[in-house]
PDB file of N, CA and C in Angstrom:
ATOM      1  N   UNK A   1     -22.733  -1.031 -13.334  1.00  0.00           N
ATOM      2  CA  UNK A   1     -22.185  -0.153 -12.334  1.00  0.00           C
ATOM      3  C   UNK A   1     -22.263  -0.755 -10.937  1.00  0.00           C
ATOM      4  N   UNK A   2     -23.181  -1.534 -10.558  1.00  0.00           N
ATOM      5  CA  UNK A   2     -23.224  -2.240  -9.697  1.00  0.00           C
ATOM      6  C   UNK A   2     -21.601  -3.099  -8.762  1.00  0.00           C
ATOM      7  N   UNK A   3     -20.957  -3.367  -9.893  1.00  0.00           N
ATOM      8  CA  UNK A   3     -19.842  -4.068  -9.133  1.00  0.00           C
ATOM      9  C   UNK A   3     -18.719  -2.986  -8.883  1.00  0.00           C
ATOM     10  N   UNK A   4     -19.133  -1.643  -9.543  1.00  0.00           N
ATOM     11  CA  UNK A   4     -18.268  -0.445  -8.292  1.00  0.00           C
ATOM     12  C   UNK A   4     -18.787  -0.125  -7.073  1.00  0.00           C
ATOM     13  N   UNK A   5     -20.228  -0.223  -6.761  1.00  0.00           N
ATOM     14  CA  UNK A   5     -20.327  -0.026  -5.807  1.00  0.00           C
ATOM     15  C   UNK A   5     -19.760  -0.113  -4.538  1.00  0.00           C
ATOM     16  N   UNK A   6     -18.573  -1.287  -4.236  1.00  0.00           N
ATOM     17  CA  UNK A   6     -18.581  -1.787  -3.219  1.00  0.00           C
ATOM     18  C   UNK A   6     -16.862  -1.236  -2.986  1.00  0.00           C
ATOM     19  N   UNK A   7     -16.716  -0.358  -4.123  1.00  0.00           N
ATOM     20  CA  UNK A   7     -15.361  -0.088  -4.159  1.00  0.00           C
ATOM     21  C   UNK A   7     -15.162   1.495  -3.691  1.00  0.00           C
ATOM     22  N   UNK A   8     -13.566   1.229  -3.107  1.00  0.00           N
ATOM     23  CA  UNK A   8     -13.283   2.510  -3.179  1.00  0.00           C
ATOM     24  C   UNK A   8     -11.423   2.822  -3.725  1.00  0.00           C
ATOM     25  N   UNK A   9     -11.622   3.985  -3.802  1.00  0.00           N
ATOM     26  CA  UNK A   9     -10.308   4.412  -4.541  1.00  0.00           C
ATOM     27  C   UNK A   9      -9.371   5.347  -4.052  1.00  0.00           C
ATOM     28  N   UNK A  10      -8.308   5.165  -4.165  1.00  0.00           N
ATOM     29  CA  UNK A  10      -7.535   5.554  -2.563  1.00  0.00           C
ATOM     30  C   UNK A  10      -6.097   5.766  -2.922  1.00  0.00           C
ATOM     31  N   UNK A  11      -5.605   6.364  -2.134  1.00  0.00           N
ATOM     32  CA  UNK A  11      -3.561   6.130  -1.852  1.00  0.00           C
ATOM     33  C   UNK A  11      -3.509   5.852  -0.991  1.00  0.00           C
ATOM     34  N   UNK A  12      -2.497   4.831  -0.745  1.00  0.00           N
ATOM     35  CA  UNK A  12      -1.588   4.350   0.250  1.00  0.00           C
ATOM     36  C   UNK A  12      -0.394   4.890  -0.099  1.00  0.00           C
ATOM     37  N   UNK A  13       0.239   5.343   1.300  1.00  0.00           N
ATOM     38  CA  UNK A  13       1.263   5.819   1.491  1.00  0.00           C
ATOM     39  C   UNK A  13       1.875   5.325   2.076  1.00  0.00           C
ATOM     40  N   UNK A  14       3.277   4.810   2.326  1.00  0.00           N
ATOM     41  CA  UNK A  14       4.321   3.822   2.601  1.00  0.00           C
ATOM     42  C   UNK A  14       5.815   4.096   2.869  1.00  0.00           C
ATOM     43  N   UNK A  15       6.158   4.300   4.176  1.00  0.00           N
ATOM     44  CA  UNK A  15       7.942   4.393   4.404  1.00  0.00           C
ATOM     45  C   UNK A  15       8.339   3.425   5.233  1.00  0.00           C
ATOM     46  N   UNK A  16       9.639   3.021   4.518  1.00  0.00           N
ATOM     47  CA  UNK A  16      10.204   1.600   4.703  1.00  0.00           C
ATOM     48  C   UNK A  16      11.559   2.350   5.291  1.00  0.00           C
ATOM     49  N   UNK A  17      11.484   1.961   7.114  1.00  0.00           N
ATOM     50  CA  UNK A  17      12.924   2.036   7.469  1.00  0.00           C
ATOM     51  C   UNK A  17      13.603   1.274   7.737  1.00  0.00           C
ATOM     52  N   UNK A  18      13.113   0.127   7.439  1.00  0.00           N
ATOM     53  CA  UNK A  18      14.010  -1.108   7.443  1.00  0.00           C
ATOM     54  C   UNK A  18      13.851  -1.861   6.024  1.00  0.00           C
ATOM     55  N   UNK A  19      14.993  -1.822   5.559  1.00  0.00           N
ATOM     56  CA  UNK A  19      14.937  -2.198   4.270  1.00  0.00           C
ATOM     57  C   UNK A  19      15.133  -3.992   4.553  1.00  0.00           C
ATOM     58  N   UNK A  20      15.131  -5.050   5.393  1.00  0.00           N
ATOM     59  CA  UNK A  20      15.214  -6.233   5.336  1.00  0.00           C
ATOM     60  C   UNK A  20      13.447  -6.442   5.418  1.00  0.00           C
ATOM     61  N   UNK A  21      12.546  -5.633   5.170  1.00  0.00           N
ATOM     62  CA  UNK A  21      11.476  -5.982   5.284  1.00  0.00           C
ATOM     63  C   UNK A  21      11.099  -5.652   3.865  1.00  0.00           C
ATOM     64  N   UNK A  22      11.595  -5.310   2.600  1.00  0.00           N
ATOM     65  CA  UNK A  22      11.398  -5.224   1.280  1.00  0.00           C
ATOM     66  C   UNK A  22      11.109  -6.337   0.805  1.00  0.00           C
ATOM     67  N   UNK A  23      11.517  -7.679   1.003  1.00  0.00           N
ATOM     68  CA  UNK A  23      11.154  -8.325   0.423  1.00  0.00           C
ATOM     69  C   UNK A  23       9.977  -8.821   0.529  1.00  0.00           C
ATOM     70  N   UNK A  24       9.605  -8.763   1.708  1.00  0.00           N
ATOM     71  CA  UNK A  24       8.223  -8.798   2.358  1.00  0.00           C
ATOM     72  C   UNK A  24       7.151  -8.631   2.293  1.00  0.00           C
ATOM     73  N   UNK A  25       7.236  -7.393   2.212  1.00  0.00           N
ATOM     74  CA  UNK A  25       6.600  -5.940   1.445  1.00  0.00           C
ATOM     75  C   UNK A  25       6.517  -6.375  -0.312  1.00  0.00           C
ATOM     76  N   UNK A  26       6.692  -6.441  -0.692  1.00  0.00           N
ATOM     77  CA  UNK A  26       6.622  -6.897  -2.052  1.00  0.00           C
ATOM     78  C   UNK A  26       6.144  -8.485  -2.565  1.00  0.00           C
ATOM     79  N   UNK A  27       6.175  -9.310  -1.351  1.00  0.00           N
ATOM     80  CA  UNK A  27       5.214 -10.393  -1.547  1.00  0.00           C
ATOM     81  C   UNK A  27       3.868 -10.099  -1.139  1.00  0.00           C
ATOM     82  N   UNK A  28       3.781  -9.491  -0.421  1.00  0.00           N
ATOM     83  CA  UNK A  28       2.506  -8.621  -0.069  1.00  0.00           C
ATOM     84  C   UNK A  28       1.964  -7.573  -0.792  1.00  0.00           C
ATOM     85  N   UNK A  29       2.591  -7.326  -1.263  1.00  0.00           N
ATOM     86  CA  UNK A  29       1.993  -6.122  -2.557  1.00  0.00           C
ATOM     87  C   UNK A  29       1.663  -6.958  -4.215  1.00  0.00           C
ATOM     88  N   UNK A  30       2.501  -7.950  -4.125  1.00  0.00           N
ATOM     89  CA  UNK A  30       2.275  -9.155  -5.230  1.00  0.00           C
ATOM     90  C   UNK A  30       1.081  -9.972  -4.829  1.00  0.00           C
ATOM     91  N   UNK A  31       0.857 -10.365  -3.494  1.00  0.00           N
ATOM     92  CA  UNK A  31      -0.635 -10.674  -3.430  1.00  0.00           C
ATOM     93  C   UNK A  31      -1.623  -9.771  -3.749  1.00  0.00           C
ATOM     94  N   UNK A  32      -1.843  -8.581  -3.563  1.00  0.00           N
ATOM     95  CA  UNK A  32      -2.704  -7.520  -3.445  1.00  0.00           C
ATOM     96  C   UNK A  32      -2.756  -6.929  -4.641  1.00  0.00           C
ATOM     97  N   UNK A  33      -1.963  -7.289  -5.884  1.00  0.00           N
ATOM     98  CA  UNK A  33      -1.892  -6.516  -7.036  1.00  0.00           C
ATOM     99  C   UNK A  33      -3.025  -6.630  -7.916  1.00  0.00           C
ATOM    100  N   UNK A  34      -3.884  -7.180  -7.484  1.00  0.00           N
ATOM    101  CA  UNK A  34      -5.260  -6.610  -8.094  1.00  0.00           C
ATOM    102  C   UNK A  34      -5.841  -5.146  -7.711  1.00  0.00           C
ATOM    103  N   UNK A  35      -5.486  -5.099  -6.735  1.00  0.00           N
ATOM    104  CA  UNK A  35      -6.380  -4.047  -6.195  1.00  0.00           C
ATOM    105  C   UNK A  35      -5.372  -2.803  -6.515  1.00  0.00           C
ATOM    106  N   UNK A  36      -4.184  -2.897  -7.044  1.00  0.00           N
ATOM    107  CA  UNK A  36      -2.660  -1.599  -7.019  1.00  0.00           C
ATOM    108  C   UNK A  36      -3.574  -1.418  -8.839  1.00  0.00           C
ATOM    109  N   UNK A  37      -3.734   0.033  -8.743  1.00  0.00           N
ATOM    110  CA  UNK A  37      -3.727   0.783  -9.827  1.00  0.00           C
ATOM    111  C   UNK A  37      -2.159   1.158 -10.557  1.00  0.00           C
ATOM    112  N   UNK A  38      -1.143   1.856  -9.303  1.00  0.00           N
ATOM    113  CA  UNK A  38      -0.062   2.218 -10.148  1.00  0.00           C
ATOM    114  C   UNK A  38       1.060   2.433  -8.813  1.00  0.00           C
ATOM    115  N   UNK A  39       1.702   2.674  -9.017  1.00  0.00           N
ATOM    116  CA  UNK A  39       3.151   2.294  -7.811  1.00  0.00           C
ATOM    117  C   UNK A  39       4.239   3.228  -7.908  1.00  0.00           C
ATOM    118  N   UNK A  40       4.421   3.846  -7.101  1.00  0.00           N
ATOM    119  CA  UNK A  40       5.693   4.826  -7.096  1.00  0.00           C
ATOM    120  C   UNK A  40       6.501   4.734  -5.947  1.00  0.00           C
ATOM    121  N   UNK A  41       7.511   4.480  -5.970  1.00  0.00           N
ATOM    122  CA  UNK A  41       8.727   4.394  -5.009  1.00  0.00           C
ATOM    123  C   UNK A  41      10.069   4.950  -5.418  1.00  0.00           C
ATOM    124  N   UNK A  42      10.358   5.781  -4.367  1.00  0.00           N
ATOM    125  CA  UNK A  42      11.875   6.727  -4.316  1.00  0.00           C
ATOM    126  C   UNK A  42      12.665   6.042  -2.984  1.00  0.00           C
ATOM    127  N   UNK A  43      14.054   5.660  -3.422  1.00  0.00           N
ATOM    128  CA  UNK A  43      14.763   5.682  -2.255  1.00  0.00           C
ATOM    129  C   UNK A  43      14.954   7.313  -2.281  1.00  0.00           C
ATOM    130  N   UNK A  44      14.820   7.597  -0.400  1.00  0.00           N
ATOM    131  CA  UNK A  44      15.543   9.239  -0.256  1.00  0.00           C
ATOM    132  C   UNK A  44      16.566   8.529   0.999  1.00  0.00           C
ATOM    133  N   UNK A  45      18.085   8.844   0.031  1.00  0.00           N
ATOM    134  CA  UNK A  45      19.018   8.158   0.798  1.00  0.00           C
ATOM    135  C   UNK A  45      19.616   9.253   1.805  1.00  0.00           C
ATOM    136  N   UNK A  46      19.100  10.596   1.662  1.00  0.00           N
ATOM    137  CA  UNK A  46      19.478  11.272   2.820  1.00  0.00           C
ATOM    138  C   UNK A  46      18.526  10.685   4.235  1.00  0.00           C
ATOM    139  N   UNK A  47      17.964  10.564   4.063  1.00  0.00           N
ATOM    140  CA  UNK A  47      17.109  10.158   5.654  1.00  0.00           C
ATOM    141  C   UNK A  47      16.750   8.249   5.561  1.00  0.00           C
ATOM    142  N   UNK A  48      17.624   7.797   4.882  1.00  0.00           N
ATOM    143  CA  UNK A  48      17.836   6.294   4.744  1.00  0.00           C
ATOM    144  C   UNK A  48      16.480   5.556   4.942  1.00  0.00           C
ATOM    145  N   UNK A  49      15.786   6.383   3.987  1.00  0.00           N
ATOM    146  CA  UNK A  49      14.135   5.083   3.672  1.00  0.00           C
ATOM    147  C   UNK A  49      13.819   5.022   2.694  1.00  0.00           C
ATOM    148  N   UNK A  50      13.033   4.344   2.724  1.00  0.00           N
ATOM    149  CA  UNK A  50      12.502   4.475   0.688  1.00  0.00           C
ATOM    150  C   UNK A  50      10.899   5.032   1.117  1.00  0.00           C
ATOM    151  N   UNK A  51      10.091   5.510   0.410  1.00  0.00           N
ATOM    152  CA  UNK A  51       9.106   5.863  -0.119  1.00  0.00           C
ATOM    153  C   UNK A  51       8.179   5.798  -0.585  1.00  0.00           C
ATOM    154  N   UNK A  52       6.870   4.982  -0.783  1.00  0.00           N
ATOM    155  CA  UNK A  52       6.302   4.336  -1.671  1.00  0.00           C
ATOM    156  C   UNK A  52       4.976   5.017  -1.957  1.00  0.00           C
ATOM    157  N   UNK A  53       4.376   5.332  -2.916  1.00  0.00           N
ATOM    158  CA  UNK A  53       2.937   5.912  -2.844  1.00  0.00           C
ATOM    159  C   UNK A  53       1.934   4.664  -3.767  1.00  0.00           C
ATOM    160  N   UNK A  54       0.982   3.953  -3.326  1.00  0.00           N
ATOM    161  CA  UNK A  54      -0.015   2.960  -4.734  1.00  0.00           C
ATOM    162  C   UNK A  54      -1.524   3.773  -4.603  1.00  0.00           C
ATOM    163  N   UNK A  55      -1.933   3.836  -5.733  1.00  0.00           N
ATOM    164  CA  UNK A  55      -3.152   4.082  -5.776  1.00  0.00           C
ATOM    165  C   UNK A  55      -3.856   2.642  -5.929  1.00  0.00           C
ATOM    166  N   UNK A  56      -4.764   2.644  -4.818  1.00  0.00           N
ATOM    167  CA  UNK A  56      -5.720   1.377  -5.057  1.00  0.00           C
ATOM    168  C   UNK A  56      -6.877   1.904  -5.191  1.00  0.00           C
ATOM    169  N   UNK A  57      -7.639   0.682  -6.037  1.00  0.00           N
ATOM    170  CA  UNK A  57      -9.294   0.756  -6.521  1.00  0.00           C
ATOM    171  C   UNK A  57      -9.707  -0.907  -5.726  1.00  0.00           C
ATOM    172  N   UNK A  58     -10.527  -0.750  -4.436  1.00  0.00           N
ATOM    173  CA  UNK A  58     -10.506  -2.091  -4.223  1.00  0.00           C
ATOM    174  C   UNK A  58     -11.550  -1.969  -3.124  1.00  0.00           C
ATOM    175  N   UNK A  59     -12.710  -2.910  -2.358  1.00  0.00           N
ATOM    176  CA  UNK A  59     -12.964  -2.768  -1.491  1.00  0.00           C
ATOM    177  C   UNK A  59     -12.960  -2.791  -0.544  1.00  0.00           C
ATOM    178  N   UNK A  60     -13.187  -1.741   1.392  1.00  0.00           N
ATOM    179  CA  UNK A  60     -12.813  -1.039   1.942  1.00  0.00           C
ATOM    180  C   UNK A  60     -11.439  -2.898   3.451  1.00  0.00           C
ATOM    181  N   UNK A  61     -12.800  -3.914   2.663  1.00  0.00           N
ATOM    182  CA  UNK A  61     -12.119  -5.484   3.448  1.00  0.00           C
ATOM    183  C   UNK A  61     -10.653  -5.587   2.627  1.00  0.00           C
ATOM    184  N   UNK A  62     -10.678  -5.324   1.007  1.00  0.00           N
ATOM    185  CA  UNK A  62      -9.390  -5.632   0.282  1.00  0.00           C
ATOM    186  C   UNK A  62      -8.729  -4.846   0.845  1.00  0.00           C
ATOM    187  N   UNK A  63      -8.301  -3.508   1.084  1.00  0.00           N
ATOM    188  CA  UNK A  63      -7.400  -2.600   1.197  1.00  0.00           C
ATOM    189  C   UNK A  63      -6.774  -2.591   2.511  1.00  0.00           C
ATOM    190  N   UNK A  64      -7.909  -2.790   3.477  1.00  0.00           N
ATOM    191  CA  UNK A  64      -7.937  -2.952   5.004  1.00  0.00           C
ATOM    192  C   UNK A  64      -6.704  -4.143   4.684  1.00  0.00           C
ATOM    193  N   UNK A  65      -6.883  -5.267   4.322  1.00  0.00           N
ATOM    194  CA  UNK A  65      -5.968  -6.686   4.388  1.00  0.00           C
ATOM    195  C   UNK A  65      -4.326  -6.408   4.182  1.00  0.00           C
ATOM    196  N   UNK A  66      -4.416  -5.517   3.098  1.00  0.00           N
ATOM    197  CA  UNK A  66      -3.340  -5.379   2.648  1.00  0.00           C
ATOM    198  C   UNK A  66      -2.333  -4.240   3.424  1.00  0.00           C
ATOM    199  N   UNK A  67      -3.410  -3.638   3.626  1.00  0.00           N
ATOM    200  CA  UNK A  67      -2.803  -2.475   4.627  1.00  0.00           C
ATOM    201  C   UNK A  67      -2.518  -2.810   6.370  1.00  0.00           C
ATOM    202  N   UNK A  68      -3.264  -3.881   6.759  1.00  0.00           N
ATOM    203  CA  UNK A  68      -2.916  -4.729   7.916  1.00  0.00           C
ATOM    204  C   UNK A  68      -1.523  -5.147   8.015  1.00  0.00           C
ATOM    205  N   UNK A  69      -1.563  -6.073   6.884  1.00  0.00           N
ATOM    206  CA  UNK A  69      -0.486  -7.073   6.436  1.00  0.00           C
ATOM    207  C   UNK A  69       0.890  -6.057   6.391  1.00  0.00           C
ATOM    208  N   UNK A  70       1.125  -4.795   5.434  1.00  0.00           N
ATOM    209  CA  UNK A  70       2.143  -3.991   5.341  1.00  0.00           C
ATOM    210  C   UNK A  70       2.178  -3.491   7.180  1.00  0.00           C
ATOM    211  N   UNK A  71       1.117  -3.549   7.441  1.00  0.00           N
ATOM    212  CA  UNK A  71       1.402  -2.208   8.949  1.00  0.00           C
ATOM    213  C   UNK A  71       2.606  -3.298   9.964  1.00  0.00           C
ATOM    214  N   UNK A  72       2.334  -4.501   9.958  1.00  0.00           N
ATOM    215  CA  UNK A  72       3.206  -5.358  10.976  1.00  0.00           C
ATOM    216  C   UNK A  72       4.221  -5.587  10.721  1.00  0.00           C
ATOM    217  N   UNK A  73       4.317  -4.813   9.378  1.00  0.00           N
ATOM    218  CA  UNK A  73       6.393  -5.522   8.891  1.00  0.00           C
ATOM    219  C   UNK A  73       6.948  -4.626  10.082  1.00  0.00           C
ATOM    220  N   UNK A  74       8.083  -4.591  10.514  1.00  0.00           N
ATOM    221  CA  UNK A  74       8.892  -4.103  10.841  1.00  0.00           C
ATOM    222  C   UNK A  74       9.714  -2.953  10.189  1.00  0.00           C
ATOM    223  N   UNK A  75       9.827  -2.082  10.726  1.00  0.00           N
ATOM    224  CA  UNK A  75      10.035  -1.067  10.197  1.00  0.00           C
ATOM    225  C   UNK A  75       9.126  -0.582   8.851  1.00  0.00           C
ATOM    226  N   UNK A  76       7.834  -0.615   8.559  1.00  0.00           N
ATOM    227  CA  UNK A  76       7.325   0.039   7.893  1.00  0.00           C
ATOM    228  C   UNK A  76       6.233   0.745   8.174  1.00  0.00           C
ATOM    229  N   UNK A  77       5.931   1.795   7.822  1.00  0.00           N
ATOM    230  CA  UNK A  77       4.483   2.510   8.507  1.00  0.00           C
ATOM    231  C   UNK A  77       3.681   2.413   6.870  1.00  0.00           C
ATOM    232  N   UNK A  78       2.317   2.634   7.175  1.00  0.00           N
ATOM    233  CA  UNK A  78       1.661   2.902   6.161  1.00  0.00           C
ATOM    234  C   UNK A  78       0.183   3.601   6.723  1.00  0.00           C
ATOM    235  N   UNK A  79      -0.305   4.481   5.245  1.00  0.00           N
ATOM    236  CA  UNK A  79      -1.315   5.447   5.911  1.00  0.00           C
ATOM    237  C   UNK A  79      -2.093   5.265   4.260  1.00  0.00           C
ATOM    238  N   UNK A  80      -3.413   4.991   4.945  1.00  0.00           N
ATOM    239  CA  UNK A  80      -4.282   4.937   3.666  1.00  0.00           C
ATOM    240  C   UNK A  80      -5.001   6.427   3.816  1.00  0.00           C
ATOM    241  N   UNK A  81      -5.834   6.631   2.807  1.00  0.00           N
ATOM    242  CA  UNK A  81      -6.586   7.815   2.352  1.00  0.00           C
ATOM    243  C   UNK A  81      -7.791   7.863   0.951  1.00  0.00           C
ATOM    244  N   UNK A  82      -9.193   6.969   1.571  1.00  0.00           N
ATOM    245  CA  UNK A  82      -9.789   6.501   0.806  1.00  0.00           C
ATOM    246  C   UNK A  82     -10.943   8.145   0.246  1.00  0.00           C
ATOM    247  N   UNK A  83     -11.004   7.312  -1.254  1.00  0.00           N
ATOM    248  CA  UNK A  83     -12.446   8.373  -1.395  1.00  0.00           C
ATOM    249  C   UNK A  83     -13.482   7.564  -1.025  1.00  0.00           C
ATOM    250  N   UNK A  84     -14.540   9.063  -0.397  1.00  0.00           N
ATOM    251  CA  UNK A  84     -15.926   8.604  -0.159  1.00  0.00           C
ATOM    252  C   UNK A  84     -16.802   7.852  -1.185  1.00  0.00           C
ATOM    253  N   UNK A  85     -16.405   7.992  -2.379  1.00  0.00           N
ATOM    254  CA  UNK A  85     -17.441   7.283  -3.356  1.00  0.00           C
ATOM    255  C   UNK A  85     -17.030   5.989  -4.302  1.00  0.00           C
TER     256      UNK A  85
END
């Protein structure tokens, strides 16, 4: 149990209004795919963004990186939401 300790488990939440930053976004999520439990993305083409929700299991330096890395694309926001344990 020891090597959960250092983990935590979380959603990231993700809207992409610039879609020339998808590809981006997805080399960056291909680095980080250790830490992605599971991945959901909707284009909602009425308000022209896509959507993304990942549950990560990773610790608080892994998630931080990845969530850095997504925050500077252009046109994308992202909002984590870790558990305490």
């Amino acid at each position: 149990m020891k090597i959960l300790e250092n983990k935590r488990l979380g959603v990231v939440g993700i809207i992409v209004e610039n879609r020339e930053s998808v590809p981006a976004m997805n080399r960056i999520l291909s680095d980080h795919a250790e830490i992605i439990v599971g991945r959901m993305g909707l284009p909602y083409r009425e308000r022209e963004v896509s959507v993304l929700a990942l549950i990560v299991d990773g610790s608080t330096d892994e998630i931080g990186a990845m969530t850095g890395k997504l925050g500077k694309l252009q046109g994308v926001k992202v909002k984590s939401a870790l558990a305490s344990k």
